[in-house]
C-alpha atoms as a PDB file:
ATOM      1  CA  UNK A   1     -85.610 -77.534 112.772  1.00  0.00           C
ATOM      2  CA  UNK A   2     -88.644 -79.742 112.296  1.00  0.00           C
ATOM      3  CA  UNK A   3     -91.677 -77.955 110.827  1.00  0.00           C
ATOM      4  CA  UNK A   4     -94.444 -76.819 113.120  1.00  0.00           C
ATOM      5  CA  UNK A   5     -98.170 -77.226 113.033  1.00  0.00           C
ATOM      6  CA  UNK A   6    -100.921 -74.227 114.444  1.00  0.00           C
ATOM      7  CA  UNK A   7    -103.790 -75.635 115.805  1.00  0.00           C
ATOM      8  CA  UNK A   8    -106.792 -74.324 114.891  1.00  0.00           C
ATOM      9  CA  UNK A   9    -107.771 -73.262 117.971  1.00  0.00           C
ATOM     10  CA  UNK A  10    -104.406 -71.405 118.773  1.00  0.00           C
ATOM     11  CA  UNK A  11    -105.208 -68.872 115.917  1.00  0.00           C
ATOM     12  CA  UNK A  12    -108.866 -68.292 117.249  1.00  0.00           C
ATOM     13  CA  UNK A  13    -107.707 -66.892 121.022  1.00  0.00           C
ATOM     14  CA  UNK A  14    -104.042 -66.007 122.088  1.00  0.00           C
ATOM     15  CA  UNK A  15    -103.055 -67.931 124.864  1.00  0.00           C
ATOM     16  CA  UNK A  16    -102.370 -66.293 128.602  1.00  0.00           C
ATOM     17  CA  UNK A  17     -99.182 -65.834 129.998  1.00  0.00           C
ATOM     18  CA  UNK A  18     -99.255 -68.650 131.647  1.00  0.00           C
ATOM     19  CA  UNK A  19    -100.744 -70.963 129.303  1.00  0.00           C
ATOM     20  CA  UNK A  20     -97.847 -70.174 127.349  1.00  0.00           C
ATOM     21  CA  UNK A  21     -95.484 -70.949 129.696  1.00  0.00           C
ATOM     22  CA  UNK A  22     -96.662 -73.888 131.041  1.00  0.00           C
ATOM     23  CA  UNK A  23     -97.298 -74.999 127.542  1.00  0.00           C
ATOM     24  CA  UNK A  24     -93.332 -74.341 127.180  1.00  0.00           C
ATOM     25  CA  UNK A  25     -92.357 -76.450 130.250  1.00  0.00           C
ATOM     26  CA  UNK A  26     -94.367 -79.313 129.422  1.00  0.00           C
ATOM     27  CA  UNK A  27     -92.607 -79.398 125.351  1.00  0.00           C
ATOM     28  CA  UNK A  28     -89.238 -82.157 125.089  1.00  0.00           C
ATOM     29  CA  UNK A  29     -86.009 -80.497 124.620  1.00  0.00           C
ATOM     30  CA  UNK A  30     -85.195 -79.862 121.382  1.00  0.00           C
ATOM     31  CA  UNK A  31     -81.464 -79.412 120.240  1.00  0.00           C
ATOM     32  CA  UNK A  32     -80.196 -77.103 118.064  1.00  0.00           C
ATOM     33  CA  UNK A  33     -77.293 -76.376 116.567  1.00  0.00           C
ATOM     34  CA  UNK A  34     -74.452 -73.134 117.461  1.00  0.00           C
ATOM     35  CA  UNK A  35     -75.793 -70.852 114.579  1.00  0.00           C
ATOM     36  CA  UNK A  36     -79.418 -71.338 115.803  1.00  0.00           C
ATOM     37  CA  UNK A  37     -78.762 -70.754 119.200  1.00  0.00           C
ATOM     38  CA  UNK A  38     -77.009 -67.396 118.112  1.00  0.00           C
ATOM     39  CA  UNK A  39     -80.132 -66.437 116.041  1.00  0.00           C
ATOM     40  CA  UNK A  40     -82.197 -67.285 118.908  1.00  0.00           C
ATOM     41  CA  UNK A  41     -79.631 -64.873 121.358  1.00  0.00           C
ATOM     42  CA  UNK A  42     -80.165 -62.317 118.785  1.00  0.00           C
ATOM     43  CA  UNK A  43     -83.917 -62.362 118.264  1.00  0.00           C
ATOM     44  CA  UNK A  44     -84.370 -62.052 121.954  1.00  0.00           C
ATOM     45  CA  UNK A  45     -81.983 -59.501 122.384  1.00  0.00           C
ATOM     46  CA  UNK A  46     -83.636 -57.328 119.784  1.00  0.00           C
ATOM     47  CA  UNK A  47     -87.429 -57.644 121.555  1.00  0.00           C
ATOM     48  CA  UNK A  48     -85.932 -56.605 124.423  1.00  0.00           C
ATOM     49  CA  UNK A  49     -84.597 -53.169 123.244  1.00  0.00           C
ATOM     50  CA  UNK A  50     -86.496 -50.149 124.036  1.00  0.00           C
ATOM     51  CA  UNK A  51     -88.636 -48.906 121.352  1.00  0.00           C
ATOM     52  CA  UNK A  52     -89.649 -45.090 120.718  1.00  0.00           C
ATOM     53  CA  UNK A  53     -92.130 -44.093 117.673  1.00  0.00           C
ATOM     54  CA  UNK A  54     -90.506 -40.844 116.483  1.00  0.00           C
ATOM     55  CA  UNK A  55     -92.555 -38.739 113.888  1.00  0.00           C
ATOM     56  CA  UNK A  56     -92.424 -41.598 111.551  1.00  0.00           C
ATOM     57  CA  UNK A  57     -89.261 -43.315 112.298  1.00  0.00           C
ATOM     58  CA  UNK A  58     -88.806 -45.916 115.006  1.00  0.00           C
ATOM     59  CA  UNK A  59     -85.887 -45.122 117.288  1.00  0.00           C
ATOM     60  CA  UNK A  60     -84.448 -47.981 118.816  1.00  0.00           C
ATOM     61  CA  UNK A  61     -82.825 -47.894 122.357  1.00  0.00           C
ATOM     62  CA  UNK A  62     -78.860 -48.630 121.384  1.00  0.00           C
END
C-alpha cells in the first residue's frame, strides 16, 4: 500500500462523521490485493464485537 501523509490540521480536530465519510467518497479506488482485503475483513470484524470491561480483563463478545 502506498504510504500516507496526516495533515497537520487532521491531528489538531477529529473530523465529524460526515466529514469522514464524505472525505471517503470523494478518495480514487485503490486496489488491493486478497491478503489485504482479508486483513481489512478481519479488522472490521473485530471493532464490531461487543466489548465488556470486567474487573480488569476485557471480555470480548464471541
Amino acid at each position: 500500500m502506498a504510504e500516507k501523509t496526516v495533515q497537520k490540521w487532521q491531528l489538531q480536530r477529529p473530523l465529524s462523521l460526515t466529514q469522514r465519510i464524505a472525505d471517503l467518497q470523494a478518495r480514487k479506488p485503490e486496489y488491493i490485493n486478497h491478503g489485504q482485503a482479508l486483513l481489512l475483513q478481519r479488522t472490521a470484524a473485530a471493532s464490531l464485537r461487543e466489548q465488556v470491561l470486567a474487573d480488569d480483563r476485557i471480555s470480548l463478545g464471541d
